[in-house]
Protein backbone atom coordinates (compact mmCIF):
# COMPACT_ATOMS: atom_id res chain seq x y z
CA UNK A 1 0.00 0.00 0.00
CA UNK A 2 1.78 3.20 -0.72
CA UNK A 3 1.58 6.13 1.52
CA UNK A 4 -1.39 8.46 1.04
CA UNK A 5 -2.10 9.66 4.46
CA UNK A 6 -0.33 12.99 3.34
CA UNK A 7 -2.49 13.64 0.31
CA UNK A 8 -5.50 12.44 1.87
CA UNK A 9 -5.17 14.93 4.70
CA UNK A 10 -4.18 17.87 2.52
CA UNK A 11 -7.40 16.63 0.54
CA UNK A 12 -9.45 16.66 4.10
CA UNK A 13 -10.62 13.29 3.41
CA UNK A 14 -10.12 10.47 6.13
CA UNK A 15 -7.27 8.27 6.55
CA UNK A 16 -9.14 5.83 7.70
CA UNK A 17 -10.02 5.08 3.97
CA UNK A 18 -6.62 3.26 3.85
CA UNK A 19 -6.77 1.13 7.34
CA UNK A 20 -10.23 0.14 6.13
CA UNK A 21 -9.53 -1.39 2.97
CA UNK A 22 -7.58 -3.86 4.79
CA UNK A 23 -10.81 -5.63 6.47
CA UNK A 24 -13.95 -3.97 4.37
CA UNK A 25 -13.97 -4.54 0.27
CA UNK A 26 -16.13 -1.62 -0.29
CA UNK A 27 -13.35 0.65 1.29
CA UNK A 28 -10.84 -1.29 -0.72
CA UNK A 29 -12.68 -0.39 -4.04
CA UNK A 30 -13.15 3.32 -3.18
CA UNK A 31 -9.55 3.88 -2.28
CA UNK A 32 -8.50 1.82 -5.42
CA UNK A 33 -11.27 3.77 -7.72
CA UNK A 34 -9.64 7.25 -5.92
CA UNK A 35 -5.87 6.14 -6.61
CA UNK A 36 -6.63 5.04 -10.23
CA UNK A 37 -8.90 8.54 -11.27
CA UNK A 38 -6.62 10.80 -9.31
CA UNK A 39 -6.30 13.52 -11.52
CA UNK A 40 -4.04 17.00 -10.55
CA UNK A 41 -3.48 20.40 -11.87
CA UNK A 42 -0.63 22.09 -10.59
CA UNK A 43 1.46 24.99 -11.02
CA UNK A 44 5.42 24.51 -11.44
CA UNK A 45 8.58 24.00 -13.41
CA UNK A 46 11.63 22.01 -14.54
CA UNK A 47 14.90 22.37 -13.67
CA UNK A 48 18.19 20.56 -13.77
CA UNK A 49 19.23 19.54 -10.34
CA UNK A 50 22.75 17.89 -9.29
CA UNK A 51 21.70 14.33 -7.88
CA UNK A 52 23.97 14.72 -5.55
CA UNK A 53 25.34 17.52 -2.97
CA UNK A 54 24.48 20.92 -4.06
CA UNK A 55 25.92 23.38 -6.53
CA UNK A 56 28.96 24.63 -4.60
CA UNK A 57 29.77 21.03 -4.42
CA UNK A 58 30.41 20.75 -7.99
CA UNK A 59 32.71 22.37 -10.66
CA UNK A 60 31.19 25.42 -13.14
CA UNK A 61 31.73 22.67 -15.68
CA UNK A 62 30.04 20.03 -13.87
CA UNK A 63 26.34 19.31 -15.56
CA UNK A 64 23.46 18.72 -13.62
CA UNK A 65 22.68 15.12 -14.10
CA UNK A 66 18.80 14.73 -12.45
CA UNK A 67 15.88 16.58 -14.06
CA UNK A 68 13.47 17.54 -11.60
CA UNK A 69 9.87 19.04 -11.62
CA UNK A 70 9.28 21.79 -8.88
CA UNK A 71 5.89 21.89 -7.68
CA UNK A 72 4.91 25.70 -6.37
CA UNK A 73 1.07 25.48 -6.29
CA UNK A 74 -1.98 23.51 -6.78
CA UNK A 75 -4.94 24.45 -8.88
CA UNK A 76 -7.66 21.71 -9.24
CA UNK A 77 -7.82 18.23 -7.58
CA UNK A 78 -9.94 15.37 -8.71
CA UNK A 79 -12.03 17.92 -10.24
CA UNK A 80 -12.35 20.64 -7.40
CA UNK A 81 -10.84 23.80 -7.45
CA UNK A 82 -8.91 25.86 -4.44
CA UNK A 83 -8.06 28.33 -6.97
CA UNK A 84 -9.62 30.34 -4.49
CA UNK A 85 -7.65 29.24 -1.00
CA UNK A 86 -5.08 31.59 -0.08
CA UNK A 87 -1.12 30.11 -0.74
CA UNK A 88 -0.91 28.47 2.53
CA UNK A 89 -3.78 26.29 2.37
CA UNK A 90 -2.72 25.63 -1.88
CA UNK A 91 0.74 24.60 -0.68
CA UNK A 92 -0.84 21.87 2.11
CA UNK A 93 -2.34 20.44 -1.03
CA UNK A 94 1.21 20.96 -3.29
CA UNK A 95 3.21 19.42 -0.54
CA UNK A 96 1.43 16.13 -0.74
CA UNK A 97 1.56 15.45 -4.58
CA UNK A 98 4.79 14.49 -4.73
CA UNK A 99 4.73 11.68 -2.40
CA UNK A 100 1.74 10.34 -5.09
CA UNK A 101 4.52 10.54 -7.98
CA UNK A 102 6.78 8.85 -7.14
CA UNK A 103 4.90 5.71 -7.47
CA UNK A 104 4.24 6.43 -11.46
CA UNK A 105 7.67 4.77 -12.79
CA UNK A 106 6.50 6.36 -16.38
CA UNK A 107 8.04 9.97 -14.94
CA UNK A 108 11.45 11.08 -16.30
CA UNK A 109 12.23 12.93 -13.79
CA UNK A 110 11.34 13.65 -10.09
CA UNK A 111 8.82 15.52 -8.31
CA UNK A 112 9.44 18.05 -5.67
CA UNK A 113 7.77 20.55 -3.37
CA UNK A 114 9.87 24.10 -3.92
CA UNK A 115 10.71 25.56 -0.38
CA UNK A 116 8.77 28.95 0.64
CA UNK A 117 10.73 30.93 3.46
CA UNK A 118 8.72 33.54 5.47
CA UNK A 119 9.87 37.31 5.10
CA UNK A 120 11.48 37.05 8.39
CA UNK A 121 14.08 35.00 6.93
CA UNK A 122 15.06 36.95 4.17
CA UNK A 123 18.61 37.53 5.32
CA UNK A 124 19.39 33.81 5.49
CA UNK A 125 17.87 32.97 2.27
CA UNK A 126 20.13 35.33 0.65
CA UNK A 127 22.71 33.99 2.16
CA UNK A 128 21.76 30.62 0.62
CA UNK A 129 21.42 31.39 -2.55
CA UNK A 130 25.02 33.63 -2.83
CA UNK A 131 23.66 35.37 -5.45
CA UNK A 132 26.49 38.61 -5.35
CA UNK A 133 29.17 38.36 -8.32
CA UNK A 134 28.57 37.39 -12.15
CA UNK A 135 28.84 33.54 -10.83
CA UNK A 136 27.14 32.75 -8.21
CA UNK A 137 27.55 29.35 -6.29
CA UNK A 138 24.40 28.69 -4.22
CA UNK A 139 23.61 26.30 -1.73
CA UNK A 140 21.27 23.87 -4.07
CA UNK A 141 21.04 21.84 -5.89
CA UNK A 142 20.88 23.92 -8.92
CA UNK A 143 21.38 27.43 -9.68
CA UNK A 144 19.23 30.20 -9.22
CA UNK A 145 18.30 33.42 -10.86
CA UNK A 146 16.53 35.48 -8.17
CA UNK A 147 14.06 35.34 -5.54
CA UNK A 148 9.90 35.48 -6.11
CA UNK A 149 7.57 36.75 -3.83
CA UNK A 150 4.19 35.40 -3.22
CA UNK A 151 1.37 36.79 -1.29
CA UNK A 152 0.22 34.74 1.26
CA UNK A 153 -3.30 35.85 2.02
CA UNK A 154 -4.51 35.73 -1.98
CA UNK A 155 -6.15 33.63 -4.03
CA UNK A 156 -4.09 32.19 -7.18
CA UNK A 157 -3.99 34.83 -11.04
CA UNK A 158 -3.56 32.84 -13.59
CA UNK A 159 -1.22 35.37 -15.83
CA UNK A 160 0.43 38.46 -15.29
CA UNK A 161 0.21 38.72 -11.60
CA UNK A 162 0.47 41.94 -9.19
CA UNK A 163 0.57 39.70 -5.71
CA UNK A 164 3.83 38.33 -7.24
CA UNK A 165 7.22 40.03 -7.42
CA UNK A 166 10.55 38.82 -8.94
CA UNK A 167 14.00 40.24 -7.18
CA UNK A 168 17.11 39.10 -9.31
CA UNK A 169 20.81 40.45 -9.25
CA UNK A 170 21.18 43.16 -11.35
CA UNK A 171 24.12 40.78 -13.54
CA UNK A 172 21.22 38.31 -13.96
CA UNK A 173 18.73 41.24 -15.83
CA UNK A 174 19.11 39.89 -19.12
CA UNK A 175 17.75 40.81 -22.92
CA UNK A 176 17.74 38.48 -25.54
CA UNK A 177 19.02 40.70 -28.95
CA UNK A 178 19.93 40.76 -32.48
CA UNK A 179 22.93 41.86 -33.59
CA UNK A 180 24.06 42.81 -36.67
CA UNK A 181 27.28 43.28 -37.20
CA UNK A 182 28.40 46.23 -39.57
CA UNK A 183 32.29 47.28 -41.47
CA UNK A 184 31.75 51.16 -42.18
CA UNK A 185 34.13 53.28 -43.74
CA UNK A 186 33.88 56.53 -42.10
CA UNK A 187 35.55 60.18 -41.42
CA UNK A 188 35.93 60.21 -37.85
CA UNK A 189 35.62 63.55 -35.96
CA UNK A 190 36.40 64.18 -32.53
CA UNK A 191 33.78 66.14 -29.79
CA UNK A 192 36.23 69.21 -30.42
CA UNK A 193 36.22 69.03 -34.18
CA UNK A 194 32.61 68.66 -34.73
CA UNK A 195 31.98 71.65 -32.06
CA UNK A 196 33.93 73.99 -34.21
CA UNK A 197 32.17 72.96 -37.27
CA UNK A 198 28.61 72.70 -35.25
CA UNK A 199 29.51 76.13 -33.85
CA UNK A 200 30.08 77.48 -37.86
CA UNK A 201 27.24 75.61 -38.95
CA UNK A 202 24.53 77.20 -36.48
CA UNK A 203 26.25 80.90 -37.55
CA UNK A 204 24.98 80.19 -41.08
CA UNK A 205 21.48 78.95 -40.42
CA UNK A 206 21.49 82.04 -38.29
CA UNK A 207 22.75 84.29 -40.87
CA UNK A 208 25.27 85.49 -38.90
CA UNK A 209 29.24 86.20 -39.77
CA UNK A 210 31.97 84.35 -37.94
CA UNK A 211 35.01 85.96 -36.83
CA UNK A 212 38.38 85.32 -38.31
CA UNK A 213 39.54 83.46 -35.46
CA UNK A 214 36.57 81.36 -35.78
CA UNK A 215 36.55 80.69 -39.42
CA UNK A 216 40.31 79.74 -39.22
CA UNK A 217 39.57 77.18 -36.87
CA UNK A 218 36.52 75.59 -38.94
CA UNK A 219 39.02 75.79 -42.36
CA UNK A 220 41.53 73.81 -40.46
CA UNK A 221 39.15 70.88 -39.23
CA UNK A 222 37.68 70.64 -42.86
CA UNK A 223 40.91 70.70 -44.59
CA UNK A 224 42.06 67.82 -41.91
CA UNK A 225 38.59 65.84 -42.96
CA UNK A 226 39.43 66.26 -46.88
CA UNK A 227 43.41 65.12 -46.73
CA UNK A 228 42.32 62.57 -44.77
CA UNK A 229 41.01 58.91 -45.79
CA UNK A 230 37.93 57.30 -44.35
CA UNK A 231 39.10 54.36 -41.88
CA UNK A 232 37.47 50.71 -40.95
CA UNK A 233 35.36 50.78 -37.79
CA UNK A 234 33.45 47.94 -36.59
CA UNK A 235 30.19 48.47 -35.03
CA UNK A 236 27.24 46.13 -33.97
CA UNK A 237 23.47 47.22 -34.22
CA UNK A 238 21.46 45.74 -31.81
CA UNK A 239 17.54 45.14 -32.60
CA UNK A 240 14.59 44.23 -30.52
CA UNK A 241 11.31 42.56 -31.91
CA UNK A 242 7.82 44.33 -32.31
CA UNK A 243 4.47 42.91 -32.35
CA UNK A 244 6.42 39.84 -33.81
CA UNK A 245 8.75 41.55 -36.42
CA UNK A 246 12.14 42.39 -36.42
CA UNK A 247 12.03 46.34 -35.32
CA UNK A 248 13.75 48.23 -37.96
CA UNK A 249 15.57 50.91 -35.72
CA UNK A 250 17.99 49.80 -33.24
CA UNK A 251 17.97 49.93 -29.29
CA UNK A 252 21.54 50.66 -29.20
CA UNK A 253 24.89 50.87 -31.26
CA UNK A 254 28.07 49.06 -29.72
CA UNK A 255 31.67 49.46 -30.69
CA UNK A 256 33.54 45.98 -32.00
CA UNK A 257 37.31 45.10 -32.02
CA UNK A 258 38.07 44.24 -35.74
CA UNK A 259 38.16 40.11 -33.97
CA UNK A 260 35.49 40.39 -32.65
CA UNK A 261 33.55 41.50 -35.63
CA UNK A 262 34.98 38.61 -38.04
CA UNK A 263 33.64 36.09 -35.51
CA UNK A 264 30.47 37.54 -35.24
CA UNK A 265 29.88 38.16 -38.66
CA UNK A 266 30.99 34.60 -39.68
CA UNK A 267 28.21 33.67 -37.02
CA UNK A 268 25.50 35.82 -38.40
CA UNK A 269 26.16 34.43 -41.99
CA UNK A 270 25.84 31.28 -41.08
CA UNK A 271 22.49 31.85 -39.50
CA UNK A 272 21.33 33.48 -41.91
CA UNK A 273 21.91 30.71 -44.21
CA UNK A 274 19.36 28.67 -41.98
CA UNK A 275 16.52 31.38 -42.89
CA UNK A 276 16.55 32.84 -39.72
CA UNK A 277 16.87 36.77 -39.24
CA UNK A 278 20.26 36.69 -37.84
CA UNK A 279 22.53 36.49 -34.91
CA UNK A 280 20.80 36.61 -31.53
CA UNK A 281 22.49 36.90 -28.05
CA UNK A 282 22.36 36.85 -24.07
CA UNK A 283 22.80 40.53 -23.45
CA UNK A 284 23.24 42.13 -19.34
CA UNK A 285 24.28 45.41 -19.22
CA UNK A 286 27.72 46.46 -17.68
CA UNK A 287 27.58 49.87 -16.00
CA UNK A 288 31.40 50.47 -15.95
CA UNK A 289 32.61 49.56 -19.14
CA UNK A 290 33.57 51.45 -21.36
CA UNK A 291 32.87 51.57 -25.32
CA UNK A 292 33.33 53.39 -28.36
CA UNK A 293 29.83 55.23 -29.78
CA UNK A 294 29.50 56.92 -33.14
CA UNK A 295 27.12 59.87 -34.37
CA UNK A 296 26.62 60.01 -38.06
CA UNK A 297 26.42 63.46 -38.95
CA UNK A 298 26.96 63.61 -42.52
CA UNK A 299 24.20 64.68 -43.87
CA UNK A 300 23.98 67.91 -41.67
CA UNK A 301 27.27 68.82 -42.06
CA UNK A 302 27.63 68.32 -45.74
CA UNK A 303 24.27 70.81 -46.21
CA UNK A 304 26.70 72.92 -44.16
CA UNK A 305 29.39 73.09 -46.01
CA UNK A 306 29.16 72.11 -49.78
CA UNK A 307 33.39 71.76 -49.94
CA UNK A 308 32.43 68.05 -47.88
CA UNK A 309 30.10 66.35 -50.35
CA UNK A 310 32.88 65.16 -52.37
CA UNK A 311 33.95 62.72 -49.78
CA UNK A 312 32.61 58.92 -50.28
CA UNK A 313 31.84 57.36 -46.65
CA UNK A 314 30.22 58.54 -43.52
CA UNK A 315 31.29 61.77 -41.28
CA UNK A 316 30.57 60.38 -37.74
CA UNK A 317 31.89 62.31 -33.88
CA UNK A 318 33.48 59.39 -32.09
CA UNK A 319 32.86 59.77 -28.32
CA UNK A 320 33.26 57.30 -25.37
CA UNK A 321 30.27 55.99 -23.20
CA UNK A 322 30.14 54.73 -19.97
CA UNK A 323 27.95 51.53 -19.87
CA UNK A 324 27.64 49.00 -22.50
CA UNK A 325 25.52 45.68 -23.43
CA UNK A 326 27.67 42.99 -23.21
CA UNK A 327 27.38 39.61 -25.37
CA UNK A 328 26.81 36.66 -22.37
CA UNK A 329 25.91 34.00 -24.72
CA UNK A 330 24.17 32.78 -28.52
CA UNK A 331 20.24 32.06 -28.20
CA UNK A 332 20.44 29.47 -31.08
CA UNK A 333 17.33 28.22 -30.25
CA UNK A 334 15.47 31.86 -30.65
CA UNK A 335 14.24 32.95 -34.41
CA UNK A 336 13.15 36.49 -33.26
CA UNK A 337 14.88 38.57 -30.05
CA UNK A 338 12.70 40.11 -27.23
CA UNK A 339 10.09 42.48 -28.10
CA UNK A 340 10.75 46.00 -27.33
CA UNK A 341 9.04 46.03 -24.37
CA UNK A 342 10.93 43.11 -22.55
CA UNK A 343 14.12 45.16 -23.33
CA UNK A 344 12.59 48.09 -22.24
CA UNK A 345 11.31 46.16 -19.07
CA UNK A 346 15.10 45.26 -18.52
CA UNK A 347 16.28 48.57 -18.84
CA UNK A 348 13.85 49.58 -15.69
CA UNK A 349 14.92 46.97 -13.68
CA UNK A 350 18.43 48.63 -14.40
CA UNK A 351 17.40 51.75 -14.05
CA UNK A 352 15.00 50.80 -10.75
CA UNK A 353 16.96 48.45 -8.74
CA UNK A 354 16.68 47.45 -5.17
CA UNK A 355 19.93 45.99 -3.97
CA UNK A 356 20.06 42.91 -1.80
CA UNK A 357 20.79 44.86 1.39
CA UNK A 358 18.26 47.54 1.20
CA UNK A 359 16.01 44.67 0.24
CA UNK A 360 16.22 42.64 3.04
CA UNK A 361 15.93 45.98 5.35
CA UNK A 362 12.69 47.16 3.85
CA UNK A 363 11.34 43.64 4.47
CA UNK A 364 12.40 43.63 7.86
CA UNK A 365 11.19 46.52 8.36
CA UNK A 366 14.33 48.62 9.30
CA UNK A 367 13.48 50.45 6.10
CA UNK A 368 10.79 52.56 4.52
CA UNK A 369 9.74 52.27 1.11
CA UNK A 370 11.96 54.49 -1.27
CA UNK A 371 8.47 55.82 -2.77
CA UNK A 372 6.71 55.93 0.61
CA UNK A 373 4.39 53.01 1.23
CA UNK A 374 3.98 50.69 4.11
CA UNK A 375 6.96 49.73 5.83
CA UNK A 376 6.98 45.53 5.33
CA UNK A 377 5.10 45.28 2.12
CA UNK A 378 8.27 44.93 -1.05
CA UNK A 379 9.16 47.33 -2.83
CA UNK A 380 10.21 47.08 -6.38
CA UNK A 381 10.67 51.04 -6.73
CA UNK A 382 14.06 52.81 -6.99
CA UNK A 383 16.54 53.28 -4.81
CA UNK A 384 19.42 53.34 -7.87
CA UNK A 385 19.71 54.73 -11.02
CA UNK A 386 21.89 53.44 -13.62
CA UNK A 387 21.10 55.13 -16.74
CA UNK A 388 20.80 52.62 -19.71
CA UNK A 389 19.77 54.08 -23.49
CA UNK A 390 16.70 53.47 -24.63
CA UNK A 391 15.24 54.35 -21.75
CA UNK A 392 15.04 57.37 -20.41
C-alpha cells in the first residue's frame, strides 16, 4: 500500500479510507477507484538539479545530471478547485503530490515541493542562494536566478500577476538581442572638431558672420577631414522585436574590435543561411565599461558646407560611453529577439533596482519604502539609477 495519508489529509478526506480497505472490500474499491482517477493540476517548473550535494559542491563545468519538476502550487484536484484558497492552504495540497509521484515509474524525472521561506528570513535565504558576483555558487542543488515573492493571504492569477514580485541580481537582468554586425568606412571627428564645425554651422542657419579666429579654426578641421582617408570601424546594431517583427531601428549601437567582428559576422552568416533573421544573443548590461559610440552626422554637415560632399563614406563624432551591453551567450534556439518592451522592461529593472541589502531591510522593516508606502510590504521602486539608453 503506498503512503497516502499525506495527500488524503491535505485533501481533508479520512485516513481511515486506507486502514479500512484492509478488512472492508467496499473501502478497498473506493480507495482503489480514488488512486486510479486521481487527476491534478498544478502549477510549477523544470529544472536541472545535481543528484547529488548541491551546486557549490560541484565544478562550473560540472552538468546537472537529475531533471526535476518543482511543484509551487496547486490548482484543481480530482475535479475541485482551491483556486480560491489563499497560498498556505494551496501549498498543504502541493506538498502532498509528490509523495503520489513517485509511485508512477513512467516519470522522467522527479517531483518536488519548492521551499517557501517567510519574510522574516530573508537575510538567510540570501545567504543561501550567494547570489552577489557574475557567478554565483548557491547552496542547491541547482542554480538560481533570483528570488519570487508570493502573497500569502490571496487567491491564485492565472497570468500576469500583481501579488507576485521577482527580485534578481542586477548581472542576472538579461535581454535576448539581435545583432548585426556592420564594417563602415567613415571620417571620424572628434567632440572638439565637430563643435567647431557645429559652432560654424549654427552661424549660417542664423545668418550670422563668424570671426576670423573662428573661421580659421573651422578651415583647419575641414581641410584635416578632406586630406584625410575614411578608416574601418566595426560596429554592432542591436535590434529588438515588435508585435512579432524584427524592429527596424535599433535599441543601441556598440563598438567591436576588428576580432570580434569577423567572428560575429561569420556567425551571423551562417544563420542566416538557416533562414533565420540573424545572430541573436544573451545581453546584461555592464555599468562600468567602457565603449566606443559613433554619431553620423553627414548629412547635416555636408548641407553645411558644400566643400564636404565630395567625400565617399560617412562623417561620424566618435565619443566614449560609460555603460555597455555585453554579449553573455548565442540564443540558437530563438528565431526572433525580445520584443521591445521586454528590453525596455530590462532597462527599468536597471534603471529601478533594489539591492540585496536595502532589500532585506525594507522587508524587515528597518526600512521605509523608497516611494513611501507601508513599511513591510516589497518594494520594487528605486533606490538606484543606472542610466541605460533606450530608456530614459
Amino acid at each position: 500500500m503506498i503512503r497516502l495519508k499525506p495527500l488524503l489529509r491535505a485533501l481533508k478526506l479520512p485516513e481511515s479510507l486506507i486502514s479500512d480497505a484492509y478488512t472492508i472490500p467496499e473501502r478497498k474499491k473506493e480507495l482503489l477507484t480514488f488512486f486510479n482517477s486521481f487527476t491534478a493540476m498544478f502549477d510549477g517548473e523544470i529544472v536541472g538539479d545535481f543528484s547529488k550535494g548541491t551546486v557549490q559542491d560541484h565544478a562550473p563545468t560540472d552538468k546537472p545530471d537529475q531533471l526535476c519538476y518543482y511543484l509551487f502550487d496547486a490548482l484543481f484536484i480530482n475535479g475541485t478547485s482551491i483556486l480560491g484558497n489563499n497560498l498556505r492552504e494551496r501549498l498543504v495540497v502541493a506538498n502532498a503530490l509528490p509523495e503520489y509521484f513517485t509511485h508512477h515509474e513512467a516519470h522522467k524525472f522527479l517531483f518536488k515541493t519548492k521551499t517557501f521561506y517567510e519574510k522574516k528570513d530573508i537575510a538567510e535565504l540570501f545567504k543561501l542562494l550567494n547570489l552577489s558576483g557574475r557567478h554565483s555558487r548557491p547552496l542547491l542543488p541547482h542554480h538560481s536566478d533570483g528570488i519570487i515573492f508570493t502573497a500569502v493571504n490571496e487567491a491564485y492569477q492565472s497570468g500576469t500577476c500583481q501579488f507576485i514580485q521577482k527580485w534578481k541580481p542586477l548581472h542576472q537582468n538579461t535581454v535576448d538581442l539581435l545583432l548585426q554586425p556592420v564594417k563602415k568606412k567613415m571620417y571620424v571627428l572628434s567632440p572638439d572638431d565637430y563643435a567647431v564645425l557645429e559652432r560654424g554651422a549654427t552661424l549660417k542657419r542664423n545668418n550670422e558672420a563668424a570671426d576670423n579666429s573662428i573661421t580659421e579654426s573651422i578651415q583647419q578641421v575641414i581641410r584635416k577631414i578632406l586630406r584625410g582617408k575614411p578608416s574601418d570601424r566595426f560596429i554592432g546594431r542591436l535590434f529588438s522585436a515588435v508585435s512579432g517583427l524584427l524592429d527596424s531601428t535599433p535599441v543601441d549601437v556598440i563598438s567591436l574590435e576588428e576580432k570580434k567582428y569577423e567572428n560575429l559576422d561569420k556567425r551571423s552568416t551562417e544563420i542566416q543561411r538557416e533562414n533565420k533573421p540573424g545572430l541573436i544573443i544573451e545581453f546584461f548590461w555592464e555599468q562600468d565599461k567602457e565603449i566606443l559610440i559613433y554619431t553620423d552626422v553627414t548629412d547635416y554637415l555636408k548641407e553645411s558646407y558644400p566643400e564636404l560632399q565630395q567625400l565617399f563614406g560617412s562623417i561620424e563624432v566618435e565619443r566614449t560611453r560609460k555603460g555597455a551591453w555585453v554579449g553573455q551567450k548565442y540564443r540558437l534556439d530563438k528565431l526572433l529577439p525580445n520584443d521591445k518592451y521586454v528590453y525596455e522592461s530590462v532597462c527599468r529593472a536597471y534603471n529601478d533596482h533594489v539591492n540585496e541589502t536595502d532589500l532585506i531591510a525594507i522587508l524587515l522593516g528597518t526600512k521605509p519604502l523608497p516611494q513611501g508606502g507601508i513599511v513591510g510590504k516589497i518594494s520594487p521602486y528605486l533606490l538606484a539609477r543606472v542610466h541605460c539608453p533606450g530608456y530614459d
